[in-house]
Protein backbone atom coordinates (compact mmCIF):
# COMPACT_ATOMS: atom_id res chain seq x y z
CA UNK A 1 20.60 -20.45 -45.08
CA UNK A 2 16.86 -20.27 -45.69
CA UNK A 3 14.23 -17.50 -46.48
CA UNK A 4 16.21 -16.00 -49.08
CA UNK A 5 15.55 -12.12 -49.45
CA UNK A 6 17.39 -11.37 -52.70
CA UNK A 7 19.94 -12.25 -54.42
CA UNK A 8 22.04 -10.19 -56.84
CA UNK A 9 25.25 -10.38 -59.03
CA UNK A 10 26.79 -8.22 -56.01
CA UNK A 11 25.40 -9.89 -52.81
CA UNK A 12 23.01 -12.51 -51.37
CA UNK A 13 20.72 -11.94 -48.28
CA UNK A 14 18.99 -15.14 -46.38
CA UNK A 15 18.16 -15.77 -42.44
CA UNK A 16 19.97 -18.39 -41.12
CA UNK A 17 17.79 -21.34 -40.20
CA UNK A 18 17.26 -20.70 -36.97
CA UNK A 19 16.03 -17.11 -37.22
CA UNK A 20 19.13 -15.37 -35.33
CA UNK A 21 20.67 -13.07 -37.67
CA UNK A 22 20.28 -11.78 -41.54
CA UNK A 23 23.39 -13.22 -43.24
CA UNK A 24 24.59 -11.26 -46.46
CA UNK A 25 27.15 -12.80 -48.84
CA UNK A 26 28.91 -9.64 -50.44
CA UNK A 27 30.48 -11.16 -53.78
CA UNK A 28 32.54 -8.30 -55.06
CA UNK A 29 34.66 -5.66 -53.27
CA UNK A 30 33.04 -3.29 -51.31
CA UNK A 31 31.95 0.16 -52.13
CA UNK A 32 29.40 2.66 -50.52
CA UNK A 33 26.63 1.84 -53.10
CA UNK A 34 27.12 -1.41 -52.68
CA UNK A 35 27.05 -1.05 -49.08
CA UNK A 36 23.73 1.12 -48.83
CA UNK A 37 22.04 -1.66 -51.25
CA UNK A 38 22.73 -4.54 -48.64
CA UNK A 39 22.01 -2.79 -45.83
CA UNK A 40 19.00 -1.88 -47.35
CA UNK A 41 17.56 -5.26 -48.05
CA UNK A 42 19.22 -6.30 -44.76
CA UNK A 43 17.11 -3.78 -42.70
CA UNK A 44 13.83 -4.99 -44.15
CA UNK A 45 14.44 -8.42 -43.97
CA UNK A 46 15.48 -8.47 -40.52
CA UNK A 47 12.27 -5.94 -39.84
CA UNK A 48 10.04 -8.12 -41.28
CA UNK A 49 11.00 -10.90 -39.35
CA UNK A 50 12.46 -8.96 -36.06
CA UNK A 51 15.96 -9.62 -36.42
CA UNK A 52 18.62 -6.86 -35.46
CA UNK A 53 22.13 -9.33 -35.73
CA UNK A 54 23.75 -9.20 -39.12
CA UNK A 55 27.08 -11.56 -40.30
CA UNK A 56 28.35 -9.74 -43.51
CA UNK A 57 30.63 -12.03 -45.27
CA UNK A 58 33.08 -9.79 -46.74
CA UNK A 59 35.56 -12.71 -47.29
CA UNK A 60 36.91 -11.92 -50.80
CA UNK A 61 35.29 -8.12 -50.62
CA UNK A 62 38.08 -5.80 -50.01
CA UNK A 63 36.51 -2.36 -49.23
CA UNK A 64 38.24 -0.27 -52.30
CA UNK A 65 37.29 3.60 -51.51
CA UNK A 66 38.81 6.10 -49.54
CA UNK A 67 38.38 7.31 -45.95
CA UNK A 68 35.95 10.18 -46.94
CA UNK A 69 32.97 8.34 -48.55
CA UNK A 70 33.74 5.21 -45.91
CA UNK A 71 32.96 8.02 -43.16
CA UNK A 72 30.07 9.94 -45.11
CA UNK A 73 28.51 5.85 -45.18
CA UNK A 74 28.70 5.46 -42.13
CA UNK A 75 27.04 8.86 -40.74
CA UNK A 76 25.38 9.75 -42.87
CA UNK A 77 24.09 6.84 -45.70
CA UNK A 78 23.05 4.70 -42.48
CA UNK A 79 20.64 6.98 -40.59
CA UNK A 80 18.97 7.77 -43.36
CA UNK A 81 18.45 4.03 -44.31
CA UNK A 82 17.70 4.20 -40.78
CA UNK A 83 19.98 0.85 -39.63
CA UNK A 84 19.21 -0.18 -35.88
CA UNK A 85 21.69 1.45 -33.84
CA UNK A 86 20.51 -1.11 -31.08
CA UNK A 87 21.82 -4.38 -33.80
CA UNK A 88 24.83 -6.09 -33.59
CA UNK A 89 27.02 -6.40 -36.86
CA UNK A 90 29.99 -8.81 -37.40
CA UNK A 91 31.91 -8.34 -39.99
CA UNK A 92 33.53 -11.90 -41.50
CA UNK A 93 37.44 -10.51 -43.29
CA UNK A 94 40.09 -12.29 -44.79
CA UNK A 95 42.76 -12.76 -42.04
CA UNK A 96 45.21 -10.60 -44.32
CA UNK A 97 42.84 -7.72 -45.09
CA UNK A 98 42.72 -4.63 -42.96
CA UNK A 99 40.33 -2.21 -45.61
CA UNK A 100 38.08 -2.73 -43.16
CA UNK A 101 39.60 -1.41 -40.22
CA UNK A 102 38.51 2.33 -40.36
CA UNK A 103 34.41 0.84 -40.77
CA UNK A 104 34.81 -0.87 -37.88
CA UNK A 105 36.26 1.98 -36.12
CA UNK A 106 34.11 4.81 -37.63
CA UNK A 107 30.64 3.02 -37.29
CA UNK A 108 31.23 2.30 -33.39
CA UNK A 109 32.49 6.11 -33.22
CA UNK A 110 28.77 6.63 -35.38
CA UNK A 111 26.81 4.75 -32.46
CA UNK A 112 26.76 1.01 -34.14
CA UNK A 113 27.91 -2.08 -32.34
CA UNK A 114 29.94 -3.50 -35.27
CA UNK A 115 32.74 -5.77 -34.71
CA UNK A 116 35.40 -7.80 -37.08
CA UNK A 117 36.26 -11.32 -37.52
CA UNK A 118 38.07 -13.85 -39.39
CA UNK A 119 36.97 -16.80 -37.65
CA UNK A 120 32.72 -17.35 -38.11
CA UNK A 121 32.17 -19.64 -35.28
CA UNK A 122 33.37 -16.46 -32.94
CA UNK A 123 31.56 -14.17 -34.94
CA UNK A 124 28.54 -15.99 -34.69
CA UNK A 125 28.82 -16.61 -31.10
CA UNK A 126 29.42 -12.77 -30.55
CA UNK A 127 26.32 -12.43 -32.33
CA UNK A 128 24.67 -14.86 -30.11
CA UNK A 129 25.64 -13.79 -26.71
């Protein structure tokens, strides 16, 4: 990864080298303030540079809180950060995890083209095509 836009104790941000999609490393599990704080930097990195494809590594990032503040993310937290509803999100998971399940389901019921994986090469070329 290259261009780096932050890194934290929480999460990295960097564009992949060839300028297709923001990657962001989440290094704990995953919350709604942690959530809103990557997709924060994520959306003005991939402004800046006129990106709308995201991989969120979430590999080792269970999401730990319950259904209601998941939901109030994902209608409410991401509009006003105002996230591209016309982006494309993959979402790289541990093959055994399913925490994620309801985001994926309740941000393409919010308008977002978000999508889960476990394997990157077919996240990326989801991303891609």
């Amino acid at each position: 990864m290259t261009d780096s836009a932050g890194t934290t104790t929480d999460y990295k941000i960097s564009i992949d080298s060839n300028a297709h999609y923001i990657f962001v490393d989440v290094l704990r599990p995953m919350t709604s303030e942690l959530g809103r704080r990557c997709a924060e930097d994520a959306v003005r990195l991939g402004e800046r540079n006129g990106i709308k494809c995201f991989l969120v590594d979430l590999r080792g990032s269970p999401n730990i809180q319950s259904t209601l503040p998941n939901y109030q993310f994902a209608y409410h937290d991401m509009k006003e950060l105002g996230f591209p509803k016309d982006s494309r999100s993959a979402l790289l998971i541990d093959p055994d995890d399913r925490s994620h399940d309801f985001m994926e389901t309740v941000f393409n019921n919010a308008g977002y083209n978000i999508r889960i994986f476990t394997d990157p090469e077919r996240a990326l070329a989801w991303l891609s095509s």
